[in-house]
N, C-alpha and C. Protein backbone atom coordinates (compact mmCIF):
# COMPACT_ATOMS: atom_id res chain seq x y z
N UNK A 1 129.65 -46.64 -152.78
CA UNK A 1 130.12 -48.02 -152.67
C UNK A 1 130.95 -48.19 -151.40
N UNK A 2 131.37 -47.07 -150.95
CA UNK A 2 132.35 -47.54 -149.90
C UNK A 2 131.63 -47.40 -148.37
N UNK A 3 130.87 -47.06 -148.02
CA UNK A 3 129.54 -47.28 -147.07
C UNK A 3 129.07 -48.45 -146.94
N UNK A 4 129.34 -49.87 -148.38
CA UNK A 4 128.35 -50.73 -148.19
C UNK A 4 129.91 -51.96 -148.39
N UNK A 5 131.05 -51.27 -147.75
CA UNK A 5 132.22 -52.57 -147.58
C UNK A 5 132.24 -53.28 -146.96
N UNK A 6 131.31 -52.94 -145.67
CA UNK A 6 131.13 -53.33 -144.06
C UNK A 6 130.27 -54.98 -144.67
N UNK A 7 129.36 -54.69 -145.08
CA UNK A 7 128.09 -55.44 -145.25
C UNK A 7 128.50 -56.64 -146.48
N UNK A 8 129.36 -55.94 -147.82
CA UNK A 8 129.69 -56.85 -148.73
C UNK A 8 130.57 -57.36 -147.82
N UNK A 9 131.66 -57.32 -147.26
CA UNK A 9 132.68 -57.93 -146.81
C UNK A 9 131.93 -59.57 -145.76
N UNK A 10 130.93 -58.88 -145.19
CA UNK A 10 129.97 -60.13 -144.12
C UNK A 10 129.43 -61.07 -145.21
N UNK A 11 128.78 -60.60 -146.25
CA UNK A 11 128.47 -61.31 -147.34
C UNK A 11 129.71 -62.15 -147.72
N UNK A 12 130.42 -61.51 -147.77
CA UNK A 12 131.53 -62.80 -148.64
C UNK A 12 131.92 -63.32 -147.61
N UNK A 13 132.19 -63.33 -145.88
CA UNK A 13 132.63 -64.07 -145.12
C UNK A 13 131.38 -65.61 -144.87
N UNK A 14 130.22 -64.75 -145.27
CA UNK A 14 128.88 -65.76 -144.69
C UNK A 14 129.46 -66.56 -145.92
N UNK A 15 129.30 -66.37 -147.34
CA UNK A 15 129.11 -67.23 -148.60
C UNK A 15 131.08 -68.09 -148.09
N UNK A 16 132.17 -67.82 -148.09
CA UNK A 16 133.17 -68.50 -147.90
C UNK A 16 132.81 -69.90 -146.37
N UNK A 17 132.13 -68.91 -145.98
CA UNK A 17 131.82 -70.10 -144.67
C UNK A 17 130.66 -71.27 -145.50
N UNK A 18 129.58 -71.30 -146.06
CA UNK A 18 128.80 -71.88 -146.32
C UNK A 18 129.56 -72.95 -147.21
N UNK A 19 130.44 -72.38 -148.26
CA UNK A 19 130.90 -73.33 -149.45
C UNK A 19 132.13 -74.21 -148.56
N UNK A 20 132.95 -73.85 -147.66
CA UNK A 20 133.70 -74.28 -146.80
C UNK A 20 133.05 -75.32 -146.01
N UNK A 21 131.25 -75.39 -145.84
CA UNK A 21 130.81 -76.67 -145.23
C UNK A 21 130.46 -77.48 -146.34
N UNK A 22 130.34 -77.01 -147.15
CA UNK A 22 129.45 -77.40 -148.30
C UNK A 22 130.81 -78.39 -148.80
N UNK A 23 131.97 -77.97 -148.79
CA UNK A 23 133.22 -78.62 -149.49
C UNK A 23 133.84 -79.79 -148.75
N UNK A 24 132.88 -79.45 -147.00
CA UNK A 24 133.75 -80.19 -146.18
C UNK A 24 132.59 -81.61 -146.16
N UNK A 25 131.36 -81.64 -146.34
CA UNK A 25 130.64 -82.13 -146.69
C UNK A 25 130.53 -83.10 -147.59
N UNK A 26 131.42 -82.46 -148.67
CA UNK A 26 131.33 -83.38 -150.25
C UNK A 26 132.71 -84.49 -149.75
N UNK A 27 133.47 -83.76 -149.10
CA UNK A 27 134.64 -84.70 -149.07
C UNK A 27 134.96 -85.69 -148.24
N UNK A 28 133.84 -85.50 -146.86
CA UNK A 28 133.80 -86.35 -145.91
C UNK A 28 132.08 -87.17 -145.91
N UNK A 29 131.75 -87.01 -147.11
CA UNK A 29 130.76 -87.85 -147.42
C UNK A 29 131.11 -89.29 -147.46
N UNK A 30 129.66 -90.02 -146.30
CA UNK A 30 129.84 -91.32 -146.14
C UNK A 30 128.73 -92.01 -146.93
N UNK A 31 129.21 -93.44 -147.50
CA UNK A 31 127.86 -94.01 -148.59
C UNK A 31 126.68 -94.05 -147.55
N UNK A 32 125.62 -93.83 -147.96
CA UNK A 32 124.27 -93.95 -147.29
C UNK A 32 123.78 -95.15 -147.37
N UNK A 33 124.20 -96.22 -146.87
CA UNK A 33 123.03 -97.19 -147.17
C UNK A 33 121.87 -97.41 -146.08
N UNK A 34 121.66 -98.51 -146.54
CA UNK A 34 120.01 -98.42 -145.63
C UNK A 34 120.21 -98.82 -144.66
N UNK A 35 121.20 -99.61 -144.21
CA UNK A 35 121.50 -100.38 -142.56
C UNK A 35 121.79 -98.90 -142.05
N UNK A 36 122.99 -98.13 -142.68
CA UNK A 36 123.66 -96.63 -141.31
C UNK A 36 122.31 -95.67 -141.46
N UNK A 37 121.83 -95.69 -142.52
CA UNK A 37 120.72 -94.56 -142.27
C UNK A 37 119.17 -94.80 -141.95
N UNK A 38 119.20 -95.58 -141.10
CA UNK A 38 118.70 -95.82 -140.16
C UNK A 38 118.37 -94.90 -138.56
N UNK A 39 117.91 -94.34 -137.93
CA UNK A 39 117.86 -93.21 -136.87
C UNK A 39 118.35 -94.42 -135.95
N UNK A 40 119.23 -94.24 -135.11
CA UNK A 40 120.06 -95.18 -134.28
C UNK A 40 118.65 -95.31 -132.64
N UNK A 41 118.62 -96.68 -132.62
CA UNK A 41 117.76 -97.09 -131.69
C UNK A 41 118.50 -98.47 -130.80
N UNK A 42 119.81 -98.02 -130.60
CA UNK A 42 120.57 -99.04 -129.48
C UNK A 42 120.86 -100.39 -130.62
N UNK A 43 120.76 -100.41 -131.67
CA UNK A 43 121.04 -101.48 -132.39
C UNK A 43 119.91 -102.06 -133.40
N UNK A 44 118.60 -101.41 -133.06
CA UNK A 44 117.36 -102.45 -133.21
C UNK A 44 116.97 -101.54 -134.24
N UNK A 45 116.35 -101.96 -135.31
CA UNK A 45 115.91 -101.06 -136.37
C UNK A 45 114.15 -100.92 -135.66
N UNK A 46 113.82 -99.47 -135.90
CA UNK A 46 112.97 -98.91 -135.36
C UNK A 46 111.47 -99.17 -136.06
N UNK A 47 110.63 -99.40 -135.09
CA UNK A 47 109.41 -100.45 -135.37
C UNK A 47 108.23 -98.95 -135.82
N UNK A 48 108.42 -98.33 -135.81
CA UNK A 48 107.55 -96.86 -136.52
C UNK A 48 108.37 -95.54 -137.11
N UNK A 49 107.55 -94.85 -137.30
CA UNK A 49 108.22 -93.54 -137.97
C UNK A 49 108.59 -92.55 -136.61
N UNK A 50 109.41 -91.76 -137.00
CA UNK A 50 109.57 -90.89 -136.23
C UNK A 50 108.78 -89.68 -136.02
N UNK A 51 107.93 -89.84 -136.62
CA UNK A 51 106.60 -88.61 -136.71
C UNK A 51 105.31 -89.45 -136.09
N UNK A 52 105.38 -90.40 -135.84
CA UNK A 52 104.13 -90.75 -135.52
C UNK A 52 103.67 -90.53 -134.17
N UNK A 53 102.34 -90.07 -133.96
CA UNK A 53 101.53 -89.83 -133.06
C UNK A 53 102.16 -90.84 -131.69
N UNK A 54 101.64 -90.02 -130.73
CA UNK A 54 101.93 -90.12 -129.24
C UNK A 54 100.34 -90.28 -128.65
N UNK A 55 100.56 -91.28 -127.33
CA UNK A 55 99.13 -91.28 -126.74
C UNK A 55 99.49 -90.22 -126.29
N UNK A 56 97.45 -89.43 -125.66
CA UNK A 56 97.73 -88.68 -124.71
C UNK A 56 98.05 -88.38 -123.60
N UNK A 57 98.51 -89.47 -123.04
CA UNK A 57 98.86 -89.08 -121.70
C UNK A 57 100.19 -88.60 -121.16
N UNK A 58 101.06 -88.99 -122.62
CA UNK A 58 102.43 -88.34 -122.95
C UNK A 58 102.24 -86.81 -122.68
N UNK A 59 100.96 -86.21 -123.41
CA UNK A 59 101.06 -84.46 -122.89
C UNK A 59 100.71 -84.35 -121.40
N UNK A 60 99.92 -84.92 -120.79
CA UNK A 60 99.61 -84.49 -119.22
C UNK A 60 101.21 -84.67 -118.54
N UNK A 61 101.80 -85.84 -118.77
CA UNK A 61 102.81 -85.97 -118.46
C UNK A 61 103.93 -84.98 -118.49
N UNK A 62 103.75 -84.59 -119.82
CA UNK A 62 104.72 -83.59 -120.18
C UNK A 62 103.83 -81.52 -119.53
N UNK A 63 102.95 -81.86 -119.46
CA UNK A 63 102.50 -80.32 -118.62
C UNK A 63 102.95 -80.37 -117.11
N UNK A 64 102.92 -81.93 -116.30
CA UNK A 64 103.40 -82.02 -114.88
C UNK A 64 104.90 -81.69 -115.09
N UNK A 65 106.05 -82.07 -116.32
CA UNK A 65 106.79 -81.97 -116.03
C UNK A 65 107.50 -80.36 -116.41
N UNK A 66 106.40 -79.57 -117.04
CA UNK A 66 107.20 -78.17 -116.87
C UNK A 66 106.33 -77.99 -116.34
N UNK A 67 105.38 -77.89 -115.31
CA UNK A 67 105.01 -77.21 -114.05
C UNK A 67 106.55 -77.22 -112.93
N UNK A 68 107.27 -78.47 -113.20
CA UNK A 68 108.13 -78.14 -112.30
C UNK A 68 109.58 -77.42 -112.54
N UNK A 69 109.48 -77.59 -114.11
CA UNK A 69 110.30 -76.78 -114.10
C UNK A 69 110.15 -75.08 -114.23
N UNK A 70 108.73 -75.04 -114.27
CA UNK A 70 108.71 -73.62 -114.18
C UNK A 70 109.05 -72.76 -112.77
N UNK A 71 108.60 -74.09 -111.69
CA UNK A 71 108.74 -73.76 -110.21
C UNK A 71 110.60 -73.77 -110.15
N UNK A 72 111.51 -74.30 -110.66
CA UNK A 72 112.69 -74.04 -110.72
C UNK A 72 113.28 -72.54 -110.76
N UNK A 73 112.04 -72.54 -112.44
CA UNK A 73 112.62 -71.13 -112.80
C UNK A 73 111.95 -69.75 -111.90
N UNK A 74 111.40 -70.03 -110.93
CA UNK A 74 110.95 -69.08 -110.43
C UNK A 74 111.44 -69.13 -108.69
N UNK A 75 111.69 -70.43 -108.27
CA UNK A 75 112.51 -70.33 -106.92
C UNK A 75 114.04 -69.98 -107.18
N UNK A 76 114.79 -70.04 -108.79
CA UNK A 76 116.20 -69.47 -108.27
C UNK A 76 116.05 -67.95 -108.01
N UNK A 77 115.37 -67.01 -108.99
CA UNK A 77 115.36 -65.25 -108.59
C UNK A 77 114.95 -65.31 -107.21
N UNK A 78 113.91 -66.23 -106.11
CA UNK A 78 113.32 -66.08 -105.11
C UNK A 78 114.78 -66.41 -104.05
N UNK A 79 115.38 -67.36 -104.54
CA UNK A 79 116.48 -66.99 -103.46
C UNK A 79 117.51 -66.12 -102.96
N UNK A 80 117.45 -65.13 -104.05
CA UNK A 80 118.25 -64.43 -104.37
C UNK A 80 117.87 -63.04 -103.85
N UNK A 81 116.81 -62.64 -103.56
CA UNK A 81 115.76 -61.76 -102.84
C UNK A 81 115.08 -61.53 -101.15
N UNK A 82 115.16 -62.97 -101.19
CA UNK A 82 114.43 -63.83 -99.76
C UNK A 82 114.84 -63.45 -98.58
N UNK A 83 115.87 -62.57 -98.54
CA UNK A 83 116.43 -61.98 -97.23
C UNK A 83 115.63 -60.49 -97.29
N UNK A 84 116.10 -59.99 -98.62
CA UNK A 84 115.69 -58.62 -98.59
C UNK A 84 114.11 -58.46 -98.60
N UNK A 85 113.09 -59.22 -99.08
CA UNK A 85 112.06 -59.10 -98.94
C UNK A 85 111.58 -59.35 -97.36
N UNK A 86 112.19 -60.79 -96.58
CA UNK A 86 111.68 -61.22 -95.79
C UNK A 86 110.44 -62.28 -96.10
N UNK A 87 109.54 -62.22 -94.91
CA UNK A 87 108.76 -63.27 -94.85
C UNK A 87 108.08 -62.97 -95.63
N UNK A 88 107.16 -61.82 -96.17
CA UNK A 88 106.37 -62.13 -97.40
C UNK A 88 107.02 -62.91 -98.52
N UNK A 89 108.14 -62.95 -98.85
CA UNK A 89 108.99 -63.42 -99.85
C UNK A 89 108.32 -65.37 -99.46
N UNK A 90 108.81 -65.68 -98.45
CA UNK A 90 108.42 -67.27 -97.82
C UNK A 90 107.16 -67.12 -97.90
N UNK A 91 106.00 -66.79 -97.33
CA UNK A 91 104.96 -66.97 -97.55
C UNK A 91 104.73 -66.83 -98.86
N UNK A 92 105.04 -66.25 -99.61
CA UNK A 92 104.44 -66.28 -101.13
C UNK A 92 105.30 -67.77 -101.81
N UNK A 93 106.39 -67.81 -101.65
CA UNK A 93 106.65 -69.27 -102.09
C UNK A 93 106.10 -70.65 -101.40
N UNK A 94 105.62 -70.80 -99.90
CA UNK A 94 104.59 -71.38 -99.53
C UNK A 94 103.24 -71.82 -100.74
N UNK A 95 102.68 -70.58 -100.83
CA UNK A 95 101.47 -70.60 -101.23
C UNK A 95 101.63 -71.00 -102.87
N UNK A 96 102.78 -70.97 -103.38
CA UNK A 96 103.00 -71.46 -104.71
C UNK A 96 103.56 -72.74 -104.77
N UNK A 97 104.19 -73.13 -103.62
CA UNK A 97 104.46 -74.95 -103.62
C UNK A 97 102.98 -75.28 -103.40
N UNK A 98 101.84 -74.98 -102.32
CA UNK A 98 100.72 -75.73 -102.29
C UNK A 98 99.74 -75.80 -103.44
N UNK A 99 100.11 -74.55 -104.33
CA UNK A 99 98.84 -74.76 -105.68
C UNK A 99 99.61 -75.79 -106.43
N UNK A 100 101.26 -75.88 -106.42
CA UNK A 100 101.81 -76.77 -106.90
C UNK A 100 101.17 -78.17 -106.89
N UNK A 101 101.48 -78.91 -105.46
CA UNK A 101 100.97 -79.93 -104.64
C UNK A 101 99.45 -80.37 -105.07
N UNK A 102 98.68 -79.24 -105.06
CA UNK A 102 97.53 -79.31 -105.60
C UNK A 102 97.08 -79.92 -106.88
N UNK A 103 97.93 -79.79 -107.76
CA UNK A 103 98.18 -79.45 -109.05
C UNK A 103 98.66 -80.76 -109.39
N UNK A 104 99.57 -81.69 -108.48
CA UNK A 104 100.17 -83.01 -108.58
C UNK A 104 98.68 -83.86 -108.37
N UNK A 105 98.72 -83.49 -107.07
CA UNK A 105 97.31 -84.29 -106.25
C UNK A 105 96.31 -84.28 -107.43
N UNK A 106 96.04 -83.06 -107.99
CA UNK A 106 94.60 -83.53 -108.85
C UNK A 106 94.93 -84.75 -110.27
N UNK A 107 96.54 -84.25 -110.78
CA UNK A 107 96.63 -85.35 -111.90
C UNK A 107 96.97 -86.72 -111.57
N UNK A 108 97.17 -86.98 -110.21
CA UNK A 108 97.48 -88.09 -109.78
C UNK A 108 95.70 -88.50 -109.56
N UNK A 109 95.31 -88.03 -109.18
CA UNK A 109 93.34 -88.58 -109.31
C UNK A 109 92.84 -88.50 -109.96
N UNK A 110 93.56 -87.89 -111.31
CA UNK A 110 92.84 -88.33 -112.75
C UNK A 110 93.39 -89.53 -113.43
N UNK A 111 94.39 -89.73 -112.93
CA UNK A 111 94.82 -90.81 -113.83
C UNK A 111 96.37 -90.34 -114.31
N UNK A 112 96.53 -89.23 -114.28
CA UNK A 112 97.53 -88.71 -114.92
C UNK A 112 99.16 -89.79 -115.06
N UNK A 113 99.30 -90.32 -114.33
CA UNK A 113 100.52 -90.71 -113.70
C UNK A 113 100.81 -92.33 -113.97
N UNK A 114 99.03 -92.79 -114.76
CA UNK A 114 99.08 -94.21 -114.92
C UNK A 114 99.72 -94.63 -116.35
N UNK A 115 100.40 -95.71 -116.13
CA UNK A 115 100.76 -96.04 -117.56
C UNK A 115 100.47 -96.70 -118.06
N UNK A 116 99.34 -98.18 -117.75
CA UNK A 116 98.78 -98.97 -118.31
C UNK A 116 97.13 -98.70 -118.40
C-alpha cells in the first residue's frame, strides 16, 4: 500500500479539483433561458445551426490559407540557419516561394478566390 500513496494521493487531488468545479458551478449557476442561451451573434439571433454545412469554396479557401501558414512555419527555422548554410539556404527558399506563387496563381484561375 505504501508504493501506491504517490498515485492515490493524485487521485484524491484530481477528484477534490473536479467536485470544487462541480460546486463552483452549482453555485454560480445562471437561469438558462432561451434569449442568453442563445450562441452570441453581435445581438441578432442566429439564422442556422451551428453545425450546418459550409459551401465549398470555404475549403479551397481554407487550404490557400495554411499553405501560408505553413510557409511561416518553415521560413522562421530558415532564418535562423541562412548565414550558416549560405546561398543554398536562399536558393532553396526562392524555389519554395515560386511553387508557392504558383500555387496562388493556379487557385486564383480556378476560381478559388471568387465569392459570388
Amino acid at each position: 500500500m505504501h508504493s501506491y500513496a504517490g498515485a492515490f494521493a493524485l487521485l484524491l487531488a484530481v477528484a477534490a479539483v473536479v467536485l470544487g468545479l462541480y460546486a463552483t458551478h452549482l453555485s454560480a449557476g445562471l437561469a438558462r433561458t432561451p434569449l442568453t442561451a442563445l450562441p452570441y451573434n453581435g445581438g441578432v439571433a442566429p439564422k442556422e445551426y451551428a453545425v450546418s454545412r459550409f459551401h465549398a469554396r470555404w475549403y479551397s479557401m481554407t487550404m490557400v490559407f495554411l499553405a501560408f501558414d505553413i510557409e511561416m512555419l518553415f521560413m522562421y527555422p530558415w532564418t535562423l540557419v541562412v548565414v550558416q548554410v549560405g546561398a543554398a539556404a536562399v536558393v532553396e527558399m526562392f524555389v519554395f516561394l515560386v511553387v508557392l506563387v504558383l500555387a496562388v496563381v493556379y487557385a486564383w484561375r480556378e476560381g478559388a478566390f471568387r465569392w459570388a
